[in-house]
C-alpha atoms as a PDB file:
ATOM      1  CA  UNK A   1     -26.597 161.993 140.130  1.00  0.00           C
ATOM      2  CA  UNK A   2     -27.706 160.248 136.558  1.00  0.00           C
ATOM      3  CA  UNK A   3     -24.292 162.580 135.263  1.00  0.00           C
ATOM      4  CA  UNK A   4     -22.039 160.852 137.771  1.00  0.00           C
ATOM      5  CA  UNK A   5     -23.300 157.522 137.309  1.00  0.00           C
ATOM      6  CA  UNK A   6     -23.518 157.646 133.689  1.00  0.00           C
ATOM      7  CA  UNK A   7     -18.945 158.910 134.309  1.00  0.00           C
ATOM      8  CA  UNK A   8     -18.577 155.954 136.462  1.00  0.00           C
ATOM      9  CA  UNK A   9     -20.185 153.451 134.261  1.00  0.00           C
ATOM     10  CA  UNK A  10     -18.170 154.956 131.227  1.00  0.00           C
ATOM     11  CA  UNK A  11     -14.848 154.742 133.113  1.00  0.00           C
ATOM     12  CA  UNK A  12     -15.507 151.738 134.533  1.00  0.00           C
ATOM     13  CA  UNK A  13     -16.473 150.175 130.836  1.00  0.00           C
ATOM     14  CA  UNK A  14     -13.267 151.416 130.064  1.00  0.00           C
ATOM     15  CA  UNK A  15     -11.346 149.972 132.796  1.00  0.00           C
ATOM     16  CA  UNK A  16     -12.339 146.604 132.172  1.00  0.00           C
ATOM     17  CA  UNK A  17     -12.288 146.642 128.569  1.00  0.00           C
ATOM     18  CA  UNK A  18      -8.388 147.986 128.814  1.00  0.00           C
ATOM     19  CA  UNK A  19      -8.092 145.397 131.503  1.00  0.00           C
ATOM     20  CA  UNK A  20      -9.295 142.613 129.385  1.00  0.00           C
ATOM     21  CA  UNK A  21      -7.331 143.955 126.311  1.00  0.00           C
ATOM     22  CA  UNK A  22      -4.201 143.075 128.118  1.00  0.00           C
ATOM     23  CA  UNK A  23      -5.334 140.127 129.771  1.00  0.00           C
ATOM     24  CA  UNK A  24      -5.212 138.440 126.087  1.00  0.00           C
ATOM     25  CA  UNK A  25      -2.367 140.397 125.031  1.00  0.00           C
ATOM     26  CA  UNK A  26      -0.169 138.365 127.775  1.00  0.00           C
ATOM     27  CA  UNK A  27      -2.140 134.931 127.505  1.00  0.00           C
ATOM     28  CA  UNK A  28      -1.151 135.028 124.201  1.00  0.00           C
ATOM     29  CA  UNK A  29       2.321 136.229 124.432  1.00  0.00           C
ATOM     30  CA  UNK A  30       5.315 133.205 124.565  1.00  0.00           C
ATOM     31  CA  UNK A  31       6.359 132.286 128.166  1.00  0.00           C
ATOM     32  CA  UNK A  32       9.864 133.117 129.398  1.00  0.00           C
ATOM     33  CA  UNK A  33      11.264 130.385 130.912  1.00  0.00           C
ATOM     34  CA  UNK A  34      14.295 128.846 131.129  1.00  0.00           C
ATOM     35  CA  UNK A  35      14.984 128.955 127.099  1.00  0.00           C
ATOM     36  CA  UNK A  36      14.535 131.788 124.914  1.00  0.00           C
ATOM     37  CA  UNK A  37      15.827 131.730 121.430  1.00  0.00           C
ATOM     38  CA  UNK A  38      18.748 134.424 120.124  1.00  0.00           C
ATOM     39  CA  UNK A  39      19.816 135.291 117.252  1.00  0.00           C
ATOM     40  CA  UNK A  40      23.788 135.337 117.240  1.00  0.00           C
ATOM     41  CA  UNK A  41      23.693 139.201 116.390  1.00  0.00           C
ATOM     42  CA  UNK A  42      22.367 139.655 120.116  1.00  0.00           C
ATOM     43  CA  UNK A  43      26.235 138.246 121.191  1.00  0.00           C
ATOM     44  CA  UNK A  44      27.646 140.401 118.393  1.00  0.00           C
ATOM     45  CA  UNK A  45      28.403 137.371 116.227  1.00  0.00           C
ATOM     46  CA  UNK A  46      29.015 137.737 112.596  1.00  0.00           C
ATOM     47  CA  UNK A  47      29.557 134.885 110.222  1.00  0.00           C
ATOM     48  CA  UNK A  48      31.465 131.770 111.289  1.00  0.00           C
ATOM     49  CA  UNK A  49      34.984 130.668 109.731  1.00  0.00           C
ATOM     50  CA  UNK A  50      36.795 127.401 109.335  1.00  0.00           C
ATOM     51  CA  UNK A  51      40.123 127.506 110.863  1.00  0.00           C
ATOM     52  CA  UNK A  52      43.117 125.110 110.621  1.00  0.00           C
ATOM     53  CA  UNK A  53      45.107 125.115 113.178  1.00  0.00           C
ATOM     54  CA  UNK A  54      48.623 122.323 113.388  1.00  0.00           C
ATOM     55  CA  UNK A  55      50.749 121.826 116.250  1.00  0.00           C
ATOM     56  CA  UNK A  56      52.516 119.126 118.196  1.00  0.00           C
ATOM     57  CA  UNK A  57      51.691 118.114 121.593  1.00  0.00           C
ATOM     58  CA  UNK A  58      54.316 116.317 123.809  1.00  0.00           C
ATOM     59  CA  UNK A  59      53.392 113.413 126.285  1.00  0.00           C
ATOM     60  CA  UNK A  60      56.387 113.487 129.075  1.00  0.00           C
ATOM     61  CA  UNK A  61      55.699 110.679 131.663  1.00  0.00           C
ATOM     62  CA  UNK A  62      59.599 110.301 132.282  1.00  0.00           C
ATOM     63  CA  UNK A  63      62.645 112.547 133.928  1.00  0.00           C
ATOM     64  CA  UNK A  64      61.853 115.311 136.506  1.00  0.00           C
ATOM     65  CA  UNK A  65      59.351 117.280 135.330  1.00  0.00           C
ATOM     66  CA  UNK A  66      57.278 115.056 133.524  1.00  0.00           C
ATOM     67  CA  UNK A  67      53.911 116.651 132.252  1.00  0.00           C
ATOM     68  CA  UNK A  68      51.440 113.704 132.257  1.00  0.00           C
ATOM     69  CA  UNK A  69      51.094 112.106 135.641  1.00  0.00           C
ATOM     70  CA  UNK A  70      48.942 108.816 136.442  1.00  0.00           C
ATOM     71  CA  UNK A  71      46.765 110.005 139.392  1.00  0.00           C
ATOM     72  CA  UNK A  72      44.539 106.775 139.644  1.00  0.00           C
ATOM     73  CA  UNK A  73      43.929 103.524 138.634  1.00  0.00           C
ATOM     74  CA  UNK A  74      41.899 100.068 139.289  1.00  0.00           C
ATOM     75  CA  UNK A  75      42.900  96.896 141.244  1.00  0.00           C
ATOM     76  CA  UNK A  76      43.511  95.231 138.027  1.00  0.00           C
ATOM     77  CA  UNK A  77      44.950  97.627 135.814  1.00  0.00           C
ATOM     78  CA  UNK A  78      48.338  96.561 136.215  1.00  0.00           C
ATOM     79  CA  UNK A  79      46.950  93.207 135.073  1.00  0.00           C
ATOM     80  CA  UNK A  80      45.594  94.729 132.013  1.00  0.00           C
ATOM     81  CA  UNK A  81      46.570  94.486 128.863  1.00  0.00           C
ATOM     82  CA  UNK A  82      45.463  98.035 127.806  1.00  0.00           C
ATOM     83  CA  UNK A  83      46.368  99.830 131.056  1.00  0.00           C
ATOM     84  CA  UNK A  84      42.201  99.672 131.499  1.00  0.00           C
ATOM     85  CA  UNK A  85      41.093 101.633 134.294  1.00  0.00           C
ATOM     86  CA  UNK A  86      44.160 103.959 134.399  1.00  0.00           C
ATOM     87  CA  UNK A  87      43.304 108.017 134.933  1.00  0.00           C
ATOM     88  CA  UNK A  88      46.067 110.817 133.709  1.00  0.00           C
ATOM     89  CA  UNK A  89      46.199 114.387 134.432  1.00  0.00           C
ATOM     90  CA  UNK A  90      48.128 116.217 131.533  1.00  0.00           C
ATOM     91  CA  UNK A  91      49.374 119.460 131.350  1.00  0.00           C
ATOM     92  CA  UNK A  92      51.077 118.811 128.011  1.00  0.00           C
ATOM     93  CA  UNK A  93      53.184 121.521 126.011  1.00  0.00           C
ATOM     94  CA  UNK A  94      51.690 122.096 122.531  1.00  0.00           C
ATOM     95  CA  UNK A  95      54.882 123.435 119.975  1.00  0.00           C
ATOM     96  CA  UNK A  96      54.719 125.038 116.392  1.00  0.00           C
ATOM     97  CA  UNK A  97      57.811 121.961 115.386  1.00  0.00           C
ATOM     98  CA  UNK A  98      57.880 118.195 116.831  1.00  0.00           C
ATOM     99  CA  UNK A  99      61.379 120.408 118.782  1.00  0.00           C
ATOM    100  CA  UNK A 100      60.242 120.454 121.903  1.00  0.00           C
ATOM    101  CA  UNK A 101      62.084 123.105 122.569  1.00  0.00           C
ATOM    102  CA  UNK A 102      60.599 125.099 119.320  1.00  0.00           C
ATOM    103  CA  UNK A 103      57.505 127.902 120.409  1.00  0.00           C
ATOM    104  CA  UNK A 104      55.127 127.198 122.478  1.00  0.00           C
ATOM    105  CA  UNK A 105      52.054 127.581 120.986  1.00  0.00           C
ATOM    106  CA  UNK A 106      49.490 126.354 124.202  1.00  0.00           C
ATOM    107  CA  UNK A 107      48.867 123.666 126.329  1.00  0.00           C
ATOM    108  CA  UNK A 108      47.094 120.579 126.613  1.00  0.00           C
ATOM    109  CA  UNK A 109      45.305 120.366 130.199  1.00  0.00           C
ATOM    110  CA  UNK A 110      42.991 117.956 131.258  1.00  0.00           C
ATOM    111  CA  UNK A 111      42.607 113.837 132.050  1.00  0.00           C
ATOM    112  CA  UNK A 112      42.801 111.180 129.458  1.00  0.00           C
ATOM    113  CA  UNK A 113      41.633 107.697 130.755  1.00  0.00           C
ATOM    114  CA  UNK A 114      41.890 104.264 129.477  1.00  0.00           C
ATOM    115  CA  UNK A 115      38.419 103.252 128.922  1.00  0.00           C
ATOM    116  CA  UNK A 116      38.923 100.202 126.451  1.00  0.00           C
ATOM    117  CA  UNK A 117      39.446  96.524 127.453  1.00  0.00           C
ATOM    118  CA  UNK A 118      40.349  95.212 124.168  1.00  0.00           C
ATOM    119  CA  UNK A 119      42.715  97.769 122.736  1.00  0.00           C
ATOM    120  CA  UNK A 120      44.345 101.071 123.873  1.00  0.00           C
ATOM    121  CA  UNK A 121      41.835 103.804 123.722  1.00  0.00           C
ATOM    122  CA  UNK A 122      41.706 106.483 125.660  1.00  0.00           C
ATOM    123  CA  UNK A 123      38.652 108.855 126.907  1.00  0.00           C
ATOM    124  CA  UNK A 124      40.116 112.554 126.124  1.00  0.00           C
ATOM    125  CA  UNK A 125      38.535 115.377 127.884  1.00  0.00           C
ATOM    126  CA  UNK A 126      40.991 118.457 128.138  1.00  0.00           C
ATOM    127  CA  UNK A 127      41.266 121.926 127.077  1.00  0.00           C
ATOM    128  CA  UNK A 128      43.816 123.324 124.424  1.00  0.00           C
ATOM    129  CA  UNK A 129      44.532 126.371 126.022  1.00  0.00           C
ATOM    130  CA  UNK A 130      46.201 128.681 123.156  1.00  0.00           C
ATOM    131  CA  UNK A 131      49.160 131.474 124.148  1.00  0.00           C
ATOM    132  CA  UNK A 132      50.213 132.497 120.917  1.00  0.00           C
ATOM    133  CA  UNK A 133      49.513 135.806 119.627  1.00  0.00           C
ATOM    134  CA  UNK A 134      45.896 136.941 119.020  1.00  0.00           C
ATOM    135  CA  UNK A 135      44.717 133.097 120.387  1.00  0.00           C
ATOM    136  CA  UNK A 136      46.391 133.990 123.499  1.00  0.00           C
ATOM    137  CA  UNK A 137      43.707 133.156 126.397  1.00  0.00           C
ATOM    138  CA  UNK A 138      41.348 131.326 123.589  1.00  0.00           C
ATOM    139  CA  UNK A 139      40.798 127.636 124.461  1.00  0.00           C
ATOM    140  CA  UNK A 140      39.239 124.596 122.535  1.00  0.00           C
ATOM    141  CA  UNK A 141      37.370 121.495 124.300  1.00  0.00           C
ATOM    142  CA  UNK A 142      38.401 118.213 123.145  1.00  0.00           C
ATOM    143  CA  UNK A 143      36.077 115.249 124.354  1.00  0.00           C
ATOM    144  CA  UNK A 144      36.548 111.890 122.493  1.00  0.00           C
ATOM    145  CA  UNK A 145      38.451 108.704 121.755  1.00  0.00           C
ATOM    146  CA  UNK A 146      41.458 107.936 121.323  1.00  0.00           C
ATOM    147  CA  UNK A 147      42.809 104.886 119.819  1.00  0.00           C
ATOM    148  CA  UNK A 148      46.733 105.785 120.329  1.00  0.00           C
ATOM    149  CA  UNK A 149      47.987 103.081 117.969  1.00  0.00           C
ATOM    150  CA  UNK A 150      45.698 104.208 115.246  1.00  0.00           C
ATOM    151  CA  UNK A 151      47.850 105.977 112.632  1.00  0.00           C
ATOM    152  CA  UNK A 152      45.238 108.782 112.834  1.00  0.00           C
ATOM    153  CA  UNK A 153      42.692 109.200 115.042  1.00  0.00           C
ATOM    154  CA  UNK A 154      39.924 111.930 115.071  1.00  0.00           C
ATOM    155  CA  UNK A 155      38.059 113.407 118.228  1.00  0.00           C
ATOM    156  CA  UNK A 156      35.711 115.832 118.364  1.00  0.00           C
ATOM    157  CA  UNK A 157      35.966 119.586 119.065  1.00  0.00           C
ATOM    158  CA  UNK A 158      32.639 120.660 121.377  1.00  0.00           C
ATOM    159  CA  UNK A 159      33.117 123.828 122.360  1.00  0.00           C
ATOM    160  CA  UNK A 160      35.289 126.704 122.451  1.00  0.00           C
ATOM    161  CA  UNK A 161      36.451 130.216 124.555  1.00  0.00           C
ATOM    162  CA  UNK A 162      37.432 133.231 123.780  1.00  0.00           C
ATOM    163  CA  UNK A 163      38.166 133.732 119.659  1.00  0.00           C
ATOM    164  CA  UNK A 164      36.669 130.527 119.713  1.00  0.00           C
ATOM    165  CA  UNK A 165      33.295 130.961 121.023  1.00  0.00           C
ATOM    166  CA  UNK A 166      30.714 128.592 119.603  1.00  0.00           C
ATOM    167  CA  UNK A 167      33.388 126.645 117.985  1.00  0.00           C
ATOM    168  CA  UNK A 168      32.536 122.884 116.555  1.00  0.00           C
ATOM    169  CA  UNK A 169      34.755 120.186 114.686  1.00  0.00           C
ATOM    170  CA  UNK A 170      37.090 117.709 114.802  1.00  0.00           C
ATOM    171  CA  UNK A 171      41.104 117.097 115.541  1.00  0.00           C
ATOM    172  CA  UNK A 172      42.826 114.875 113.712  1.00  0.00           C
ATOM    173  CA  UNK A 173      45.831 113.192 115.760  1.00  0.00           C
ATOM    174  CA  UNK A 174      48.892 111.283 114.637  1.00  0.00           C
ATOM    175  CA  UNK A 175      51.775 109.864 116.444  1.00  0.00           C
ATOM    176  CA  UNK A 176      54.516 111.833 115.099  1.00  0.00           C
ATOM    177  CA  UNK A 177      57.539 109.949 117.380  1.00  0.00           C
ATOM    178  CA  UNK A 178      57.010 107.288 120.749  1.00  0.00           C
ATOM    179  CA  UNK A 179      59.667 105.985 123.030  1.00  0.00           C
ATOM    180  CA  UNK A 180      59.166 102.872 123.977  1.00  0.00           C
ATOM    181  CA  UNK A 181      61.444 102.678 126.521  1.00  0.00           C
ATOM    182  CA  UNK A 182      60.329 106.528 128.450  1.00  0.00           C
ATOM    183  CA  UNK A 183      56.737 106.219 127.395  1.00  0.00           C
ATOM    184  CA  UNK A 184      57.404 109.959 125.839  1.00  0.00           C
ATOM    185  CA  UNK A 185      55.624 110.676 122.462  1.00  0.00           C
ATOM    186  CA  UNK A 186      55.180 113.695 120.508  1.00  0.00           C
ATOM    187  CA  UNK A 187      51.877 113.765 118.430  1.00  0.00           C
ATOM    188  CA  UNK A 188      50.709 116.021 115.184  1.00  0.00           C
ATOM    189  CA  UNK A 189      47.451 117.450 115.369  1.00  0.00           C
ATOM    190  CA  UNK A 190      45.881 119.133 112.295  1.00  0.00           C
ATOM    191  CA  UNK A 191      42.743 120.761 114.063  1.00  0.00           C
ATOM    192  CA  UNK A 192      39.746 122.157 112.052  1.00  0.00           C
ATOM    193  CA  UNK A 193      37.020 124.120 113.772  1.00  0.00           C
ATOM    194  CA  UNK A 194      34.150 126.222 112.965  1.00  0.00           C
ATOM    195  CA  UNK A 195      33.653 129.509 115.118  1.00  0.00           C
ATOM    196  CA  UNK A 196      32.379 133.108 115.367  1.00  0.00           C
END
């Protein structure tokens, strides 16, 4: 009896000591919650690049097919000077040339609103969803102001799809030709983003 005791205390001893060996092992290891920090090789990410890219993006709010349609507005915005409280849905063609007929490089889809009393600016959130070559199906988020009778205006780049995944920086927008009588414009954008 002494023989088995003596083999029950021992594995017991070493039950508890294993058991308390991990018991600080995973009091002391990090929580996973909600956040866990990654290095970009886990995503296959190698360094980033600057790109330019420079197209033209037509506004078409007259004819037929017009590509920027006014889908709400305030009681008072016709009273406005501004257009203040007005809400656009766009589905703008973006062009290698200020031709509109010259290649279609994407398209601009979102809303722009006018969110300024005192002067024209609009709030732009849209995509610029890319169909040229190896950008086809790659898309850059523009959110920012824009003060349309700026000569240039600059709004920020926050985020990206596809080849541009992770992608930060700015586009840089200037009114390349408006008709005052249609409302139509075509603007230049030189766009410069960072990106895996």
């Amino acid at each position: 009896m002494p023989k088995t005791f003596s083999k029950l205390l021992s594995s017991t001893f070493f039950f508890l000591s294993t058991l308390l060996f991990f018991s600080i092992k995973l009091a002391s290891a990090k929580p996973h919650g909600f956040l866990n920090s990654l290095s970009p090789k886990h995503f296959g990410l190698k360094r980033q690049k600057l790109s330019h890219l420079h197209f033209y993006f037509h506004v078409v709010v007259s004819g037929r097919n017009p590509t920027a349609i006014r889908v709400a507005s305030a009681a008072l915005t016709n009273k406005s000077e501004t257009g203040f409280g007005t809400v656009v849905m766009v589905d703008d063609p973006l062009t290698a040339t200020p031709d509109r007929n010259s290649k279609l490089v994407g398209k601009a889809q979102g809303i722009y609103a006018s969110a300024a009393q005192d002067v024209v600016g609009l709030l732009m959130v849209m995509n610029l969803a890319f169909v040229e070559g190896k950008y086809n199906d790659s898309a850059l988020s523009l959110l920012g102001r824009n003060t349309v009778f700026s000569t240039v205006r600059e709004m920020p780049i926050v985020g990206g799809s596809g080849l541009f995944q992770f992608a930060r920086g700015y586009a840089q927008a200037k009114t390349h030709t408006f008709n005052i009588k249609t409302g139509d414009a075509v603007v230049e954008y030189n766009v410069y983003v960072l990106h895996y």
